[in-house]
PDB file of N, CA and C in Angstrom:
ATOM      1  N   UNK A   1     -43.114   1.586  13.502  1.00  0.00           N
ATOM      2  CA  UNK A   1     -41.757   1.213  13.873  1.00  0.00           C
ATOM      3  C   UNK A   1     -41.206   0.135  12.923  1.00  0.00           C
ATOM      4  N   UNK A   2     -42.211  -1.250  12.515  1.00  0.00           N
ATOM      5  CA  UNK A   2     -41.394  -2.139  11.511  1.00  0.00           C
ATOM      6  C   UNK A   2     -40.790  -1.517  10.001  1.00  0.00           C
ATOM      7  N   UNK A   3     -42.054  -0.491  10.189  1.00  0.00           N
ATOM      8  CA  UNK A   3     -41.672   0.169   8.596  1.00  0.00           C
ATOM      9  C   UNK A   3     -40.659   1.182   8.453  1.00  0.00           C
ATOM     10  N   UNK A   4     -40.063   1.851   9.345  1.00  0.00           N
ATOM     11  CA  UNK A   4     -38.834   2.035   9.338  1.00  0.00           C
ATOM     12  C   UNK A   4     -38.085   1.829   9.538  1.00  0.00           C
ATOM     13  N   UNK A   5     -38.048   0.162  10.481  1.00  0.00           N
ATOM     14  CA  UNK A   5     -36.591  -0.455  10.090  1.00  0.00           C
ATOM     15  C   UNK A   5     -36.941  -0.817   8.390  1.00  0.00           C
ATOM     16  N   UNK A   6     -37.595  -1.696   7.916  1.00  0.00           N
ATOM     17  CA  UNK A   6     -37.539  -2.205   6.277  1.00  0.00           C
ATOM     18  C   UNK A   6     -37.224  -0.844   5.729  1.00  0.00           C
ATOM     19  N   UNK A   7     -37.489   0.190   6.101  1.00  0.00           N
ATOM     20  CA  UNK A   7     -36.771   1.339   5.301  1.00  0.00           C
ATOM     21  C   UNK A   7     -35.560   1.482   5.514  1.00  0.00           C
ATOM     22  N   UNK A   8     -35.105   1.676   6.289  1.00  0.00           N
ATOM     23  CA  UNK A   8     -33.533   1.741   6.921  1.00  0.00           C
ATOM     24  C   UNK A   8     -32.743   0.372   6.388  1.00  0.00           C
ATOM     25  N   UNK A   9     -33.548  -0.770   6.378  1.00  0.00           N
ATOM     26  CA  UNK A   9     -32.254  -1.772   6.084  1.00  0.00           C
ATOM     27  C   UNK A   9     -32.432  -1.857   4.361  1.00  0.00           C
ATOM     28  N   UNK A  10     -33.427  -0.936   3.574  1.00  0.00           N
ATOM     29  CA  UNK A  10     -33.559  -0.883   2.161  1.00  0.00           C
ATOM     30  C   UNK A  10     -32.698   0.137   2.347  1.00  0.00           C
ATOM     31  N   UNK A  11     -32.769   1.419   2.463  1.00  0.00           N
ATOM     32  CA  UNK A  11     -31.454   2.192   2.258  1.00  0.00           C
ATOM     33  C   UNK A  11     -30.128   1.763   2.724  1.00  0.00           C
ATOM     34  N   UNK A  12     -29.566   0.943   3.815  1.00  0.00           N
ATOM     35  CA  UNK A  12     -28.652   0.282   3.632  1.00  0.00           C
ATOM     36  C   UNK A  12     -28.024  -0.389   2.529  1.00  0.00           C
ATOM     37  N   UNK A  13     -28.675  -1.426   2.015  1.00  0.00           N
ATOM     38  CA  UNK A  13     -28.884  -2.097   0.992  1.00  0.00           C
ATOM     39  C   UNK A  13     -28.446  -1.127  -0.505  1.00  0.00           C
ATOM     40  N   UNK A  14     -29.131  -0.079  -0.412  1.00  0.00           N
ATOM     41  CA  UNK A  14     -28.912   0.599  -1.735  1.00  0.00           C
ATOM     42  C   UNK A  14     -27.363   1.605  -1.337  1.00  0.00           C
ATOM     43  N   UNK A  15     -27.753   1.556  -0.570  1.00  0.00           N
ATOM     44  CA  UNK A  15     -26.148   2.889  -0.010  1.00  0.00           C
ATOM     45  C   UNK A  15     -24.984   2.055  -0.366  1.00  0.00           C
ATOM     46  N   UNK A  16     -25.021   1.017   0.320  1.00  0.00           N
ATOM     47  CA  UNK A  16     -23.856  -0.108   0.622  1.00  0.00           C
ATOM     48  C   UNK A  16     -23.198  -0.423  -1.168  1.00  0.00           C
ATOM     49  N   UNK A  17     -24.759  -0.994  -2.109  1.00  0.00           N
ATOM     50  CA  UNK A  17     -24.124  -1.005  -3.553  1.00  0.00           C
ATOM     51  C   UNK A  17     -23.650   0.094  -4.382  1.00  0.00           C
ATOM     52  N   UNK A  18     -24.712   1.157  -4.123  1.00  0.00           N
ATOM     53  CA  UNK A  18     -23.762   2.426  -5.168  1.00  0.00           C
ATOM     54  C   UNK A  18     -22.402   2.619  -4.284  1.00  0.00           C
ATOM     55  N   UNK A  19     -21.556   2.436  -3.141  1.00  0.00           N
ATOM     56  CA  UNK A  19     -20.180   2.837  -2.604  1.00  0.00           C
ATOM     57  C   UNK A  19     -19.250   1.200  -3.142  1.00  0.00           C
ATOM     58  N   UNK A  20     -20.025   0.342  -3.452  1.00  0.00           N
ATOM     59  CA  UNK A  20     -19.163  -0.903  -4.364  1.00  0.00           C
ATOM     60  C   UNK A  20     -18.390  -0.397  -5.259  1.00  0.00           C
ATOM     61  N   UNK A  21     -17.008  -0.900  -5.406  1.00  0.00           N
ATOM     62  CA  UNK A  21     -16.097  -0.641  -6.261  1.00  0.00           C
ATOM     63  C   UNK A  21     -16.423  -1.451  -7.654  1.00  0.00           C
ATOM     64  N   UNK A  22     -16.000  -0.770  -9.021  1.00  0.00           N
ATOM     65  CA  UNK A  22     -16.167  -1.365  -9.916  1.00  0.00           C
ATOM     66  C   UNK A  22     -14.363  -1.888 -10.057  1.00  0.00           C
ATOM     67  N   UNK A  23     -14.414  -2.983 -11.495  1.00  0.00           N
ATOM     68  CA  UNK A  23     -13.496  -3.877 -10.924  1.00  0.00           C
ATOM     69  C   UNK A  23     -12.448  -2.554 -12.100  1.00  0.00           C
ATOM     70  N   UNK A  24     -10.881  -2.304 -11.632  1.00  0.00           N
ATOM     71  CA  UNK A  24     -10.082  -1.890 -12.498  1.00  0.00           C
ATOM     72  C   UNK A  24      -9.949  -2.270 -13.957  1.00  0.00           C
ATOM     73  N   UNK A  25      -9.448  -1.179 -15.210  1.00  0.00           N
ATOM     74  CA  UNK A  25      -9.111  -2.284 -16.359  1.00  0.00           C
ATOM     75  C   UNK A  25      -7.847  -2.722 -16.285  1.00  0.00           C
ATOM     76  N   UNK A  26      -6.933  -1.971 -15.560  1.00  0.00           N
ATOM     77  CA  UNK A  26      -5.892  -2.787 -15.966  1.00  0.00           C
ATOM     78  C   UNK A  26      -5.697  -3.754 -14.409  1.00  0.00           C
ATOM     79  N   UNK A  27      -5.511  -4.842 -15.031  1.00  0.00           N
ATOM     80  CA  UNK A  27      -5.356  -6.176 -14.077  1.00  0.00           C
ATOM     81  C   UNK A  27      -4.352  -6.219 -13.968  1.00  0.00           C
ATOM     82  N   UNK A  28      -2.849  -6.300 -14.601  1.00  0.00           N
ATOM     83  CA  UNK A  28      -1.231  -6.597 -14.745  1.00  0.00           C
ATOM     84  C   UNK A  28      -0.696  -5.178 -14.874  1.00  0.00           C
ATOM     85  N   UNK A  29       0.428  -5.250 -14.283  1.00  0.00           N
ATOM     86  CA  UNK A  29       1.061  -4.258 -14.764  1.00  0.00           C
ATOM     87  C   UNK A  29       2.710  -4.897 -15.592  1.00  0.00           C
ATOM     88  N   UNK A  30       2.397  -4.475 -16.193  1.00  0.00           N
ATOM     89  CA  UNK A  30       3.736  -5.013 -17.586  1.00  0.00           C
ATOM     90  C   UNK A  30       4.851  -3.990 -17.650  1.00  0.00           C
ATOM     91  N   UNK A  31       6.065  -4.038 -17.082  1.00  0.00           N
ATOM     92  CA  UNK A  31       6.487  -5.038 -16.655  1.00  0.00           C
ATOM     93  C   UNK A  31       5.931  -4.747 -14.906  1.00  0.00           C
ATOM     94  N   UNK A  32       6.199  -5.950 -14.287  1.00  0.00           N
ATOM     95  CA  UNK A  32       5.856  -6.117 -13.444  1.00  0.00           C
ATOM     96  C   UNK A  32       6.919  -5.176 -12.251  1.00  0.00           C
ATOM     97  N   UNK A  33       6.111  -4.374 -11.152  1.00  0.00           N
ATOM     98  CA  UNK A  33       6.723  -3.835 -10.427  1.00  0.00           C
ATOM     99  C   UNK A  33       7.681  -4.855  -9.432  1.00  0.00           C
ATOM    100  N   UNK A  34       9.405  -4.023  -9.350  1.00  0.00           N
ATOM    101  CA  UNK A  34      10.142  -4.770  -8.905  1.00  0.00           C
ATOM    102  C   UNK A  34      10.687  -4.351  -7.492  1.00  0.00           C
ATOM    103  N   UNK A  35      10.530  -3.015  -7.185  1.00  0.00           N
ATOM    104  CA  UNK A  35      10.947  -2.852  -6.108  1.00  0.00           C
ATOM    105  C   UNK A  35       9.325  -1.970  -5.238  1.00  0.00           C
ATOM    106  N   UNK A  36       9.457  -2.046  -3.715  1.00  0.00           N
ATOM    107  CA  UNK A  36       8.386  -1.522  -2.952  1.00  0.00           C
ATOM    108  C   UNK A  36       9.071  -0.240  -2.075  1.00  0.00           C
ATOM    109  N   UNK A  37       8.655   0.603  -2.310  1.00  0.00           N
ATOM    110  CA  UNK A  37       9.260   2.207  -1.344  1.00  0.00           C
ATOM    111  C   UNK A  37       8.008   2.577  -0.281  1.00  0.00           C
ATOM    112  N   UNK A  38       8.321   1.846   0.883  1.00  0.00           N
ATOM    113  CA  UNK A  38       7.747   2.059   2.491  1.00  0.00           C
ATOM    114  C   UNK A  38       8.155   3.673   2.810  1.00  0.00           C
ATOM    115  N   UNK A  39       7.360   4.617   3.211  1.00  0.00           N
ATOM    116  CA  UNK A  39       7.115   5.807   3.128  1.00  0.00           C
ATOM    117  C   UNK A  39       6.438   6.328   4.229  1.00  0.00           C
ATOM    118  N   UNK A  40       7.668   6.610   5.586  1.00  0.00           N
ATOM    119  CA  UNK A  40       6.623   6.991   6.686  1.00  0.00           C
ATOM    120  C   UNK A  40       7.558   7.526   7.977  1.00  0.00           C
ATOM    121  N   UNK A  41       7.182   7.242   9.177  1.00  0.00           N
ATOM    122  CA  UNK A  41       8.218   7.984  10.204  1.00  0.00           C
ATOM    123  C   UNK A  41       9.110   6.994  10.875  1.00  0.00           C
ATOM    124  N   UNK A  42       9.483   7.393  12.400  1.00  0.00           N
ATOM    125  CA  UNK A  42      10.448   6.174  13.202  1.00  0.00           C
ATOM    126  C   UNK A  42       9.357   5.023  13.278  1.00  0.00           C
ATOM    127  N   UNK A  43       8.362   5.382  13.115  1.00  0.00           N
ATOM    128  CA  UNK A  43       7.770   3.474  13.369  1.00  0.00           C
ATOM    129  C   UNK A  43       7.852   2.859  12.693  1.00  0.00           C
ATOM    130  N   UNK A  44       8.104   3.546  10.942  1.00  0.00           N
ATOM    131  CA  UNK A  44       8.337   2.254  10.348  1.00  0.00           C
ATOM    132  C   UNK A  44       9.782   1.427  10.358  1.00  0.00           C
ATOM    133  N   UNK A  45      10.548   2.558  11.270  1.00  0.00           N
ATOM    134  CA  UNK A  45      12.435   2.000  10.990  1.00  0.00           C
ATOM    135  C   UNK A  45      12.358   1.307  11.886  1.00  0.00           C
ATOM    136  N   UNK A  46      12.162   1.148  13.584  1.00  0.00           N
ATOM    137  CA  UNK A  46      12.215   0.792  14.975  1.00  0.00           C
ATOM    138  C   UNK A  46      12.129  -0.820  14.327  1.00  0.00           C
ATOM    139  N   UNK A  47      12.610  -1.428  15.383  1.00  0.00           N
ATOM    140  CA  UNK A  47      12.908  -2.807  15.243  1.00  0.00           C
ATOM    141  C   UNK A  47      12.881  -3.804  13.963  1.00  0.00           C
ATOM    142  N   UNK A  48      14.262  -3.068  13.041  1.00  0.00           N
ATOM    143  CA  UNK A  48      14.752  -3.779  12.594  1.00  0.00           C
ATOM    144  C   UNK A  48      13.939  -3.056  10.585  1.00  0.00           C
ATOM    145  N   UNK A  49      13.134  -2.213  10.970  1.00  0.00           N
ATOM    146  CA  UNK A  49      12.575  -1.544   9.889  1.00  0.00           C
ATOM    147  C   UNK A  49      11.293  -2.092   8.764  1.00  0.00           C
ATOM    148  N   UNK A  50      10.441  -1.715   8.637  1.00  0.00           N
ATOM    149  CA  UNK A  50       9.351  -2.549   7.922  1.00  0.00           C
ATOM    150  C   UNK A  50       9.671  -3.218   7.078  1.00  0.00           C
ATOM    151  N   UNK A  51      10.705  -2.684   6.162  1.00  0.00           N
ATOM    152  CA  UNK A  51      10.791  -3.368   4.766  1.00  0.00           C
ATOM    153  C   UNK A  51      11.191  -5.065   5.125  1.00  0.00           C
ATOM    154  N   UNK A  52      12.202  -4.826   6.062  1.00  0.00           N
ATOM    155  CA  UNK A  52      13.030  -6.184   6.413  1.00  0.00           C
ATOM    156  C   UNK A  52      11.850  -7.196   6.637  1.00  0.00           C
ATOM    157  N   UNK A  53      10.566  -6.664   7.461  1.00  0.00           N
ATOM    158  CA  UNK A  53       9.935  -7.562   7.444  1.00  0.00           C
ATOM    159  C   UNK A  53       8.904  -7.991   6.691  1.00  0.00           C
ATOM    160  N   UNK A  54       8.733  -7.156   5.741  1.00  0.00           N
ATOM    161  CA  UNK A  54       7.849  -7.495   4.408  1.00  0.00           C
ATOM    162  C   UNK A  54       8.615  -8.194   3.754  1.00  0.00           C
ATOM    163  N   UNK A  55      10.216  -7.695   3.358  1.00  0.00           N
ATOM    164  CA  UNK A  55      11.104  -8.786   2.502  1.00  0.00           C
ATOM    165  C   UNK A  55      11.232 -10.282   3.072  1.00  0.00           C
ATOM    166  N   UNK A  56      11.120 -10.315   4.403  1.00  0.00           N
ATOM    167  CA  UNK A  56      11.342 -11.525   5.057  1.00  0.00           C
ATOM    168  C   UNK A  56      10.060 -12.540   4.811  1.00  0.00           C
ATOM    169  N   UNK A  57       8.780 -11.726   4.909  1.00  0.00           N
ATOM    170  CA  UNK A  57       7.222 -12.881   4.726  1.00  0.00           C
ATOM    171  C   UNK A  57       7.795 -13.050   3.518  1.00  0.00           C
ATOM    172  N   UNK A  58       8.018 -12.189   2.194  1.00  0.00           N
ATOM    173  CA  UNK A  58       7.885 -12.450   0.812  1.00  0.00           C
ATOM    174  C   UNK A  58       8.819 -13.921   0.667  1.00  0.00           C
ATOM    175  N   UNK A  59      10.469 -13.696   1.363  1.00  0.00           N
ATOM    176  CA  UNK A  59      11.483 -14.586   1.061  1.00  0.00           C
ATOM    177  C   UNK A  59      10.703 -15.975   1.867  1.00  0.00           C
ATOM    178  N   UNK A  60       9.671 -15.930   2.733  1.00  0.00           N
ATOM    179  CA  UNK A  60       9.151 -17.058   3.423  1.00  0.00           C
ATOM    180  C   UNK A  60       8.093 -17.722   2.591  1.00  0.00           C
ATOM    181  N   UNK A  61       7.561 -16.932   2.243  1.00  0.00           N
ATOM    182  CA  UNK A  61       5.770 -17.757   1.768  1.00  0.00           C
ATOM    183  C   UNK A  61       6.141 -17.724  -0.239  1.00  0.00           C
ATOM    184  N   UNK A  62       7.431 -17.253  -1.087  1.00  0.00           N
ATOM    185  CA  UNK A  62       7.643 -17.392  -1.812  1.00  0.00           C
ATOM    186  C   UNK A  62       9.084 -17.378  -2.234  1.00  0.00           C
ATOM    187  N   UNK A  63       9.545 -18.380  -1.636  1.00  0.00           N
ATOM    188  CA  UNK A  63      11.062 -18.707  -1.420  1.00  0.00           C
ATOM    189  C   UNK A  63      11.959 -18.413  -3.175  1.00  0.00           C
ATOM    190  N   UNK A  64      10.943 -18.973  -3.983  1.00  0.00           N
ATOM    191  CA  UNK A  64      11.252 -18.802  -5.198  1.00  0.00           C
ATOM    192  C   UNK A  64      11.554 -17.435  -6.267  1.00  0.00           C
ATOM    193  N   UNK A  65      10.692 -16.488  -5.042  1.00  0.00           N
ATOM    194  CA  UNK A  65      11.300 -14.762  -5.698  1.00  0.00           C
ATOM    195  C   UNK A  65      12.405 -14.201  -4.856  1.00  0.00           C
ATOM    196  N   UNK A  66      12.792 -14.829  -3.672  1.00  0.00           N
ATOM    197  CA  UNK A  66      14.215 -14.529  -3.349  1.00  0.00           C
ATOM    198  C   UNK A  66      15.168 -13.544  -3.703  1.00  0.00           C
ATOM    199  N   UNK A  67      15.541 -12.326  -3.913  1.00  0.00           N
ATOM    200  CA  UNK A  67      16.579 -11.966  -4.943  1.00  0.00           C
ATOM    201  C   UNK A  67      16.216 -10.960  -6.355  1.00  0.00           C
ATOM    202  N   UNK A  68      14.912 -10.971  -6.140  1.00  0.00           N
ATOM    203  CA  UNK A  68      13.974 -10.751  -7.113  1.00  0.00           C
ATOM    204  C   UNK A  68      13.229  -9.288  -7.482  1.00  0.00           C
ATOM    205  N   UNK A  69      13.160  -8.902  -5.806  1.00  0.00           N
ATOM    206  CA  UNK A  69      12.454  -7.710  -5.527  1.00  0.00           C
ATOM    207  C   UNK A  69      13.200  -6.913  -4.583  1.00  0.00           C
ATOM    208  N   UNK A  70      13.259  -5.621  -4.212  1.00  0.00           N
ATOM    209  CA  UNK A  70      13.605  -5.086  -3.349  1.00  0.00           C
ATOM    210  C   UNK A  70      12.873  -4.162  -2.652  1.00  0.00           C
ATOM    211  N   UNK A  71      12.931  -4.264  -1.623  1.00  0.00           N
ATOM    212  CA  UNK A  71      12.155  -2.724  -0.444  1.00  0.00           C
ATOM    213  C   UNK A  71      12.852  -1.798   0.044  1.00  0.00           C
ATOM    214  N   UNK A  72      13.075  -0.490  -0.281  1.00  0.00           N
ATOM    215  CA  UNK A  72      13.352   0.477   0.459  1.00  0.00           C
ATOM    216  C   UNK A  72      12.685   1.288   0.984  1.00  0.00           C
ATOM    217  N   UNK A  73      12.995   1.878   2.266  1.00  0.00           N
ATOM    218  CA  UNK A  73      12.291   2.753   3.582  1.00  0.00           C
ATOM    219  C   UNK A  73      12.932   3.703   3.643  1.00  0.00           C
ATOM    220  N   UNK A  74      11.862   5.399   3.578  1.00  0.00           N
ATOM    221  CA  UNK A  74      12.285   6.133   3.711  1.00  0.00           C
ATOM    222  C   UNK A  74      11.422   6.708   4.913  1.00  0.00           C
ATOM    223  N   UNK A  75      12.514   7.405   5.884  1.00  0.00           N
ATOM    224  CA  UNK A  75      11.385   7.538   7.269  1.00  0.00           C
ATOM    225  C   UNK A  75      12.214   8.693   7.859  1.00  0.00           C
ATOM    226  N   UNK A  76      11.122  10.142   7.825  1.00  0.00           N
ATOM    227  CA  UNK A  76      11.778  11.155   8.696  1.00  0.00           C
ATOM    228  C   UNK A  76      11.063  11.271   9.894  1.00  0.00           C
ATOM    229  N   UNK A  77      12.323  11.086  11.143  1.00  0.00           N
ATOM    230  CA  UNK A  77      11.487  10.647  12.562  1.00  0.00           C
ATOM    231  C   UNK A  77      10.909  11.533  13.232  1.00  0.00           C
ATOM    232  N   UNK A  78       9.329  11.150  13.321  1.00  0.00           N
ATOM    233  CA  UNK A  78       8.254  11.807  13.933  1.00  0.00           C
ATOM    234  C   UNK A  78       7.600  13.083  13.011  1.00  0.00           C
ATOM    235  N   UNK A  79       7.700  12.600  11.772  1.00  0.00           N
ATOM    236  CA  UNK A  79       7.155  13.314  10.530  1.00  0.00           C
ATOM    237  C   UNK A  79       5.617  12.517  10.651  1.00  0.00           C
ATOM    238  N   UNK A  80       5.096  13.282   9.527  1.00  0.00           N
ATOM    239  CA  UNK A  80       3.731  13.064   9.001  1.00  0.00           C
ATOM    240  C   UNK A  80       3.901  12.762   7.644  1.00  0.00           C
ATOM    241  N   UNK A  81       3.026  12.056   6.697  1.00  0.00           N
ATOM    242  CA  UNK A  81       3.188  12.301   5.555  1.00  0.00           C
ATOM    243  C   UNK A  81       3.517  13.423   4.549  1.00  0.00           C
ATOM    244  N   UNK A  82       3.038  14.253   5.194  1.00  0.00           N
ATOM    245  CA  UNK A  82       2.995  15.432   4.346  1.00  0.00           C
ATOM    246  C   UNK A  82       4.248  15.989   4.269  1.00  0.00           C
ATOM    247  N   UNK A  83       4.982  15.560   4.966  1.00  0.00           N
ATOM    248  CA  UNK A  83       6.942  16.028   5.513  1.00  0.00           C
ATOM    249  C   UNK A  83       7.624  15.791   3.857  1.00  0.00           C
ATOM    250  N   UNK A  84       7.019  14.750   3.164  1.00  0.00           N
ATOM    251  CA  UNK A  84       7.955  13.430   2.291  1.00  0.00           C
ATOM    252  C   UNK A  84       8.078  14.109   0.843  1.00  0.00           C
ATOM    253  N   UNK A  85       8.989  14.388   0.638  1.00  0.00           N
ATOM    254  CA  UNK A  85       8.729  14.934  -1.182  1.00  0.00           C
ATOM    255  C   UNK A  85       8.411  14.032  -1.495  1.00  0.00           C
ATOM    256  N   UNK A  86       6.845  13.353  -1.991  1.00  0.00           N
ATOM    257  CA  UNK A  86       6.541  11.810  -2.623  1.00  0.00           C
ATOM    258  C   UNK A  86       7.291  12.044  -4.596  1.00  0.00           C
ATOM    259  N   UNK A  87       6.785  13.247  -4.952  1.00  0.00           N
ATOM    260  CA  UNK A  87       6.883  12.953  -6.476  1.00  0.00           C
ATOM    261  C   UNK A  87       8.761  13.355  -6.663  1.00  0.00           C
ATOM    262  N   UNK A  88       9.549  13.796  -5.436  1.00  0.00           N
ATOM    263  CA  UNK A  88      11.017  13.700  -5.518  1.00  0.00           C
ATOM    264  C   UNK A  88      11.463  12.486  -5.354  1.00  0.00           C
ATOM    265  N   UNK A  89      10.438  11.433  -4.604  1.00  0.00           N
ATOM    266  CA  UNK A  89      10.839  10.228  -4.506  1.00  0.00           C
ATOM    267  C   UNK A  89      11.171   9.195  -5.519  1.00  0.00           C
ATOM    268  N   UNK A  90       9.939   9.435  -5.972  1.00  0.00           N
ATOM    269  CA  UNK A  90       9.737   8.612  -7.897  1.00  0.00           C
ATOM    270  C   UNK A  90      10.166   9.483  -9.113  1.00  0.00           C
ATOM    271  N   UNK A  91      10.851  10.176  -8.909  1.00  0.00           N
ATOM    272  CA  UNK A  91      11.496  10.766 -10.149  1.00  0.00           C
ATOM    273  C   UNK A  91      12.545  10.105 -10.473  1.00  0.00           C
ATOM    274  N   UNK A  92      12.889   9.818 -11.956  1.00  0.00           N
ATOM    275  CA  UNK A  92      13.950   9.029 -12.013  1.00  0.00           C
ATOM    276  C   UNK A  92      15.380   9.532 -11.840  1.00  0.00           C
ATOM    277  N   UNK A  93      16.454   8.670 -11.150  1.00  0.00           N
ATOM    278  CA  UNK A  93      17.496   9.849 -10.620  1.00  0.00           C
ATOM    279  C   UNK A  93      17.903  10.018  -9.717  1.00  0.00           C
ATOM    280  N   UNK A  94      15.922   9.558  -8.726  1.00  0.00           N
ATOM    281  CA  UNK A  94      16.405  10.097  -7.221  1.00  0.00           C
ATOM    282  C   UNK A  94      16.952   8.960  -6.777  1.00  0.00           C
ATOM    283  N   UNK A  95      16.959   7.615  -7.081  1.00  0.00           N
ATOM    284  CA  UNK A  95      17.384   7.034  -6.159  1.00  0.00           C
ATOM    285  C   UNK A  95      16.441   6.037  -6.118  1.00  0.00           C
ATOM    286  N   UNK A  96      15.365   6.310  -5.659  1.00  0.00           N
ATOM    287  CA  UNK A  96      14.291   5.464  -5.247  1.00  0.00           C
ATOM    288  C   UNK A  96      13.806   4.837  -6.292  1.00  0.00           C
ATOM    289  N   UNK A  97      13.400   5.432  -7.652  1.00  0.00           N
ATOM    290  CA  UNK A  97      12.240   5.135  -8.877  1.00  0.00           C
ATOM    291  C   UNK A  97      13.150   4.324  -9.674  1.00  0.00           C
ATOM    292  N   UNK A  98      12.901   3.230 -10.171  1.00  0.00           N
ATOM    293  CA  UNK A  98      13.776   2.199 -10.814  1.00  0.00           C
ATOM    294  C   UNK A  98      13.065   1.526 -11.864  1.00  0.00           C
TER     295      UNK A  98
END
């Protein structure tokens, strides 16, 4: 019985590091992304809409980007993801991709 927990918490151990992420190369993105497109159903619009309140922490905890960034929400109610033209979204043109 001890020797298969020390087996079990060694395969833990090895499972846990090969599913570790290695670190990205690119660290920055140049230029820096300026606007955020929230992408989902009525829960994300209902009281008052997500973006408002992501723009609101941002305008709180970094008063100094103010003006800076923008969020738009696109939300078809009681959709799934799969509802969303994503690559009509980011095409340039549509509206959204800037």
């Amino acid at each position: 019985m001890k020797f298969a927990k020390i087996i079990a918490v060694v395969l833990f151990v090895f499972c846990s590091t090969a599913l570790a992420q290695t670190s990205p190369k690119v660290k920055r993105l140049n230029p820096q992304p300026k606007t955020l497109l929230l992408v989902g159903n009525s829960f994300f619009y209902f009281n008052d809409s997500m973006h408002r309140f992501v723009g609101g922490m941002v305008a709180e905890g970094m008063p100094e980007l103010r003006g800076q960034y923008r969020a738009t929400s696109v939300t078809i109610s009681g959709s799934g993801l799969n509802w969303h033209d994503m690559e009509g979204y980011l095409k340039p043109g549509s509206g959204m991709a800037s």
